[in-house]
Protein backbone atom coordinates (compact mmCIF):
# COMPACT_ATOMS: atom_id res chain seq x y z
CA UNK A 1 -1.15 232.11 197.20
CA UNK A 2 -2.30 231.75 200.96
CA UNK A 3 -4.87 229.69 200.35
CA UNK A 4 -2.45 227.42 198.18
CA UNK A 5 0.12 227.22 200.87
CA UNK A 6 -2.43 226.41 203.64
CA UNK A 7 -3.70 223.62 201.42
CA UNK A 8 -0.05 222.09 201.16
CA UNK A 9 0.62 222.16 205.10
CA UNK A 10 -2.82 220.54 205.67
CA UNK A 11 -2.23 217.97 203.14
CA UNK A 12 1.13 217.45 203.99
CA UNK A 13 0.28 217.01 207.97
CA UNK A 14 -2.17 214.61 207.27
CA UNK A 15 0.22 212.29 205.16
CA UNK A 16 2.60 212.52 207.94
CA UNK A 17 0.52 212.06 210.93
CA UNK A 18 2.71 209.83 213.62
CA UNK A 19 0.47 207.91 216.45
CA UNK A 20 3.93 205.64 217.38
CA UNK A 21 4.01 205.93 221.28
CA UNK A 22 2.38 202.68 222.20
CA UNK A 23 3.97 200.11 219.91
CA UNK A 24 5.84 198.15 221.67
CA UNK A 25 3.84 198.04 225.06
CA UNK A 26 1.08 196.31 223.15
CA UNK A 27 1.02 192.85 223.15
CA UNK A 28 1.50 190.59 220.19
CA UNK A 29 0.28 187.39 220.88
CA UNK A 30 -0.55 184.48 218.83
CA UNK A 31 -3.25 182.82 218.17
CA UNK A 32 -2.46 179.46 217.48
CA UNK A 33 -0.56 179.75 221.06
CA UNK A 34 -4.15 178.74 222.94
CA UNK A 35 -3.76 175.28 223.50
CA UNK A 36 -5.88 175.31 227.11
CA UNK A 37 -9.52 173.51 226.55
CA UNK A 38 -11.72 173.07 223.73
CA UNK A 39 -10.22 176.06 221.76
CA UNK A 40 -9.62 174.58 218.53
CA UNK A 41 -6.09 175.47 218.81
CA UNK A 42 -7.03 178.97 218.42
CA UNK A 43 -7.53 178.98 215.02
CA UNK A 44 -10.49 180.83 214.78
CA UNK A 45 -9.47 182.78 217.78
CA UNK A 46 -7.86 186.11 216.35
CA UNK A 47 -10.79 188.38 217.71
CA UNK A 48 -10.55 187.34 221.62
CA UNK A 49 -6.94 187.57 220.97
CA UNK A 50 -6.17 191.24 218.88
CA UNK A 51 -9.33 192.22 221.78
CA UNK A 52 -7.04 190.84 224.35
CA UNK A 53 -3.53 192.85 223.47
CA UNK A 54 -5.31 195.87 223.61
CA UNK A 55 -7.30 195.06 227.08
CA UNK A 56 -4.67 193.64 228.78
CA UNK A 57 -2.69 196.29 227.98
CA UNK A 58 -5.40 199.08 229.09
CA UNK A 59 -5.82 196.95 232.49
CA UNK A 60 -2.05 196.82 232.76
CA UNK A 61 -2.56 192.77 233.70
CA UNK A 62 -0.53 190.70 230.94
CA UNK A 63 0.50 188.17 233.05
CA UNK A 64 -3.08 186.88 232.47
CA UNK A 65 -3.33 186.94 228.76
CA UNK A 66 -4.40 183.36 228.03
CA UNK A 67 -7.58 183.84 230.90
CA UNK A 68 -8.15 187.30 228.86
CA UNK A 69 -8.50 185.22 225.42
CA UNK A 70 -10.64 182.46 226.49
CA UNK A 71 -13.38 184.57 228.75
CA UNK A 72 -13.13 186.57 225.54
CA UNK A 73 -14.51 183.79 223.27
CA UNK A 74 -16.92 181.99 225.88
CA UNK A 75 -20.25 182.18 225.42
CA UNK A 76 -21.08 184.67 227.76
CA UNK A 77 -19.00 187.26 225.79
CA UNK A 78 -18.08 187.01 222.28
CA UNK A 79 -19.36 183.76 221.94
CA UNK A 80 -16.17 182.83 219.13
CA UNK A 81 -17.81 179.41 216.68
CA UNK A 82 -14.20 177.01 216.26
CA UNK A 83 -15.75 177.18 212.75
CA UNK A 84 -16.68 180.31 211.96
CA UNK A 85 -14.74 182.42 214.06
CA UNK A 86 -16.26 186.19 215.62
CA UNK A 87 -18.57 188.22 214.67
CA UNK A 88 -18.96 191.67 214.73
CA UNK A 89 -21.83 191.77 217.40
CA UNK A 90 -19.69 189.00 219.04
CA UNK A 91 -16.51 191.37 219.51
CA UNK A 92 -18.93 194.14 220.61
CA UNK A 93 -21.12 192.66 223.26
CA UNK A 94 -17.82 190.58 224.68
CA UNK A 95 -15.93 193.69 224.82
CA UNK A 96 -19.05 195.38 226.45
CA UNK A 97 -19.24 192.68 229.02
CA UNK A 98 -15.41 192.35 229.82
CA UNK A 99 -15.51 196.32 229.84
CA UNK A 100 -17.50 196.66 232.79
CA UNK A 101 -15.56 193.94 234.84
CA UNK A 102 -12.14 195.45 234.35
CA UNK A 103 -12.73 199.20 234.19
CA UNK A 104 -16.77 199.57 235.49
CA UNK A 105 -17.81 200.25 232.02
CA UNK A 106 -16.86 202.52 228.81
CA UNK A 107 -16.67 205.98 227.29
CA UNK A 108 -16.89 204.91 224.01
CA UNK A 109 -17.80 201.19 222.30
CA UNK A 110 -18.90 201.64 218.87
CA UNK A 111 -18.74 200.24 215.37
CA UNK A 112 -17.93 201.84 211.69
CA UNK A 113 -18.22 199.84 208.81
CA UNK A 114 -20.87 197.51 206.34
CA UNK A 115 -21.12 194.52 208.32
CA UNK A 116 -24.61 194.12 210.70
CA UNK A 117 -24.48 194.97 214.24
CA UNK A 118 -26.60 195.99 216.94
CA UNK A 119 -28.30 199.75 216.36
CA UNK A 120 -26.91 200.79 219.96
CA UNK A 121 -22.99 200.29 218.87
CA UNK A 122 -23.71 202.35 215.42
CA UNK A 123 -21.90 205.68 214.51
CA UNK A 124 -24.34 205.47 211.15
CA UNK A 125 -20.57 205.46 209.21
CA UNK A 126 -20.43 202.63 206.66
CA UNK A 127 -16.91 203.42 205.12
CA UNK A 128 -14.50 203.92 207.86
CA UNK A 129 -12.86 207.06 207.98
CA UNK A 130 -8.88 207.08 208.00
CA UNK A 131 -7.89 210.15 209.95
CA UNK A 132 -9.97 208.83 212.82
CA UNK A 133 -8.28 205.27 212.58
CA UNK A 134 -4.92 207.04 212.46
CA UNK A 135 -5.57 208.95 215.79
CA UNK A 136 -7.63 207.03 218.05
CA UNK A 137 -4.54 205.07 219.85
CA UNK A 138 -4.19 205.98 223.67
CA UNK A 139 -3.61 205.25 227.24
CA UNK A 140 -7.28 205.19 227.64
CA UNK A 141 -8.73 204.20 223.85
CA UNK A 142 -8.14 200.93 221.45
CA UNK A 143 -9.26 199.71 218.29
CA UNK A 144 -9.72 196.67 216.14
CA UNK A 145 -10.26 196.42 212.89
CA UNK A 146 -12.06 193.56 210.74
CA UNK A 147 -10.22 192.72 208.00
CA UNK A 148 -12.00 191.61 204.85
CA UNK A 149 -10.51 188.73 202.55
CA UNK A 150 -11.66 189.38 199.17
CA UNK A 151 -11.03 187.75 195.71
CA UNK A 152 -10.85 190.35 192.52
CA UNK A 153 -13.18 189.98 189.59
CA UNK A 154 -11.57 192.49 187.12
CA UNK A 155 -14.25 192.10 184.40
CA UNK A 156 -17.18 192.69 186.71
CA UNK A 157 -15.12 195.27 188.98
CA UNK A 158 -16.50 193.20 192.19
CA UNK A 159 -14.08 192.62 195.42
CA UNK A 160 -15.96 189.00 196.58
CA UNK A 161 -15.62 188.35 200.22
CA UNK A 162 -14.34 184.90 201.29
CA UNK A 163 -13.77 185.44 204.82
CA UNK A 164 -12.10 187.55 207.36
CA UNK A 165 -9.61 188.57 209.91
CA UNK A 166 -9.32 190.32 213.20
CA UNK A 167 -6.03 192.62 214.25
CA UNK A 168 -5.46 194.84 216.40
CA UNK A 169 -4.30 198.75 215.93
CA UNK A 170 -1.42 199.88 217.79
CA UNK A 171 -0.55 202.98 215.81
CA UNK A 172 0.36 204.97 212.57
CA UNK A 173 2.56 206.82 211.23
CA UNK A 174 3.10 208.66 207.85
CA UNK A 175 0.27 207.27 205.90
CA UNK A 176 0.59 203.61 207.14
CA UNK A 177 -1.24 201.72 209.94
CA UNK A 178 0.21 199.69 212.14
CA UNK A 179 -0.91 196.70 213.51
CA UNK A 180 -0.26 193.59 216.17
CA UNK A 181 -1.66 190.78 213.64
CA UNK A 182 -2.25 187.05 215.91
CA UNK A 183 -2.15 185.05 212.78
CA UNK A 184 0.37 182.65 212.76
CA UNK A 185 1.15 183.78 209.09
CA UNK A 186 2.73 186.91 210.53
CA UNK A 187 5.22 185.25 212.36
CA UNK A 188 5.33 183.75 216.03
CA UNK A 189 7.17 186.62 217.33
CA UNK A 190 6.55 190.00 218.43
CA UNK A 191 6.52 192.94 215.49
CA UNK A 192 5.02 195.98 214.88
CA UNK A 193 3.33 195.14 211.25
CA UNK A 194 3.47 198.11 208.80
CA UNK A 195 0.94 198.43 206.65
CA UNK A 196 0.37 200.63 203.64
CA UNK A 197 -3.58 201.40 202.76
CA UNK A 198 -4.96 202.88 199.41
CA UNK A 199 -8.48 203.83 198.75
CA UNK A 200 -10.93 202.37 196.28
CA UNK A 201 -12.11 204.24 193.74
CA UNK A 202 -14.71 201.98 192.30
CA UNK A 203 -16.31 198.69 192.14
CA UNK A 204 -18.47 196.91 194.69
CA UNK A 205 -17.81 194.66 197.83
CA UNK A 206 -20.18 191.37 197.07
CA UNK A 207 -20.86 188.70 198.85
CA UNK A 208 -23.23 186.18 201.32
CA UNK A 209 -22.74 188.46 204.56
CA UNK A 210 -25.98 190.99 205.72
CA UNK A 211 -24.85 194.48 204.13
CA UNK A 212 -23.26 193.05 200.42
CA UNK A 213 -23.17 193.91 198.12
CA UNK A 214 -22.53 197.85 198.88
CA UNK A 215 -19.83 200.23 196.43
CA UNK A 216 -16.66 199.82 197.39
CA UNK A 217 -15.54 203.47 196.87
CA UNK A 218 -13.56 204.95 200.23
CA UNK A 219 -12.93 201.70 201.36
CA UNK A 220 -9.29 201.21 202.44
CA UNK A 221 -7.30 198.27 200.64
CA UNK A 222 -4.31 196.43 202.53
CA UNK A 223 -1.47 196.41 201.04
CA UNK A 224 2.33 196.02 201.01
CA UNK A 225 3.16 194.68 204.97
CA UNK A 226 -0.11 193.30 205.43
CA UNK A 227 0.12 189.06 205.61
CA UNK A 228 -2.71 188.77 202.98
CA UNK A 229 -4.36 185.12 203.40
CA UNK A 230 -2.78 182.74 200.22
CA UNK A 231 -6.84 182.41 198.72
CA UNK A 232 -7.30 185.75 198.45
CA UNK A 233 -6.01 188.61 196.15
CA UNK A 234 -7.02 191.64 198.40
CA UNK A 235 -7.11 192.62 202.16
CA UNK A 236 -9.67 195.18 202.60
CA UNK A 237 -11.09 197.25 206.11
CA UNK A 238 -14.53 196.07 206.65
CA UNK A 239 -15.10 197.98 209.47
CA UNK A 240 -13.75 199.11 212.88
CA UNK A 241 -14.39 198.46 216.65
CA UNK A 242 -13.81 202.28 218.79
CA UNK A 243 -13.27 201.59 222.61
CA UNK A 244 -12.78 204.00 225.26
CA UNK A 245 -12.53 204.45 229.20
């Protein structure tokens, strides 16, 4: 009977973990809101920008957002394509770079998830792991998470990726993430986007990126309160970006 009731308080702790403290000191910004220079009208810019709430934030310096976002996706940092968006090496080498500038360097700059990065930014953890996405939100710590666009084959059981999506984490709270999303499809204004996740249980992740096709089991699914883009059926977590001073 002890065991049984330790069970239910771990279980029941976990489901209603609370990381809520830094919501609304996070900026929201938009990405379609870079207008200065070649930019593209920041269509493809939602890494340099979900990097840049968190950053700006951390370096307590909003007032210079816009110069945040666009060192962000020079060349000399993440390098951001106006057709093809970030990469994950991009996001970690440009927060690398920016990192040392604003706080002389970093605790902690790593990656979790399928998609191919550099060996030094590796935690070896494919499928990212909820309970340390749910906690990882401080004064001194950020993360950013890659979302995966996917279309559903039911017959085959395959999630096949069509493109993807940076936001930026700001918190959780009682089994839902919540996130500071800069696509315009989320709405020009500031909110706190609550998202509710479920696991996959089966099937495989396919697709032209390096590391697809791999199972899709453990992999966390997007779903009600996430802004899902209209060609695809299913928002899924790729992988995560850890930063700490």
């Amino acid at each position: 009977m002890k065991k049984l009731i330790f069970l239910i308080i771990i279980v029941f702790s976990s489901s209603c973990f609370s990381s809520t403290s830094y919501l609304d000191e996070i900026p929201d910004f938009t990405q379609t809101n870079v207008k200065v220079g070649n930019t593209g009208s920041g269509q493809q810019y939602c890494a340099p920008v979900a990097v840049s709430n968190s950053l700006v934030w951390l370096a307590n310096n909003k007032n210079e957002q816009i110069q945040f976002i666009t060192k962000l996706a020079s060349k000399k940092y993440m390098n951001t394509s106006l057709k093809n968006g970030t990469g994950t090496t991009g996001v970690l080498r440009g927060v690398e770079k920016i990192s040392k500038e604003l706080f002389d360097g970093y605790k902690v700059l790593e990656y979790e998830g399928w998609r191919k990065h550099p060996k030094s930014y590796s935690n070896g953890i494919k499928v990212p792991i909820i309970k340390r996405i749910e906690s990882i939100i401080s004064k001194r710590s950020a993360a950013w998470i890659n979302v995966g666009w996917y279309k559903y084959n039911r017959k085959k059981n395959e999630y096949r990726r069509i493109g993807g999506h940076w936001v930026t984490l700001v918190g959780s709270k009682g089994g839902r993430l919540i996130f500071h999303d800069p696509a315009p499809r989320a709405g020009r204004e500031f909110s706190n986007e609550v998202v509710e996740y479920v696991k996959i249980s089966d099937g495989m992740l396919v697709g032209k990126k390096f590391g697809l096709p791999t199972p899709a089991k453990g992999y966390l699914s997007l779903v009600t309160g996430m802004h899902i883009k209209s060609n695809a059926d299913i928002a899924i977590i790729d992988g995560v970006v850890y930063f700490e001073i």
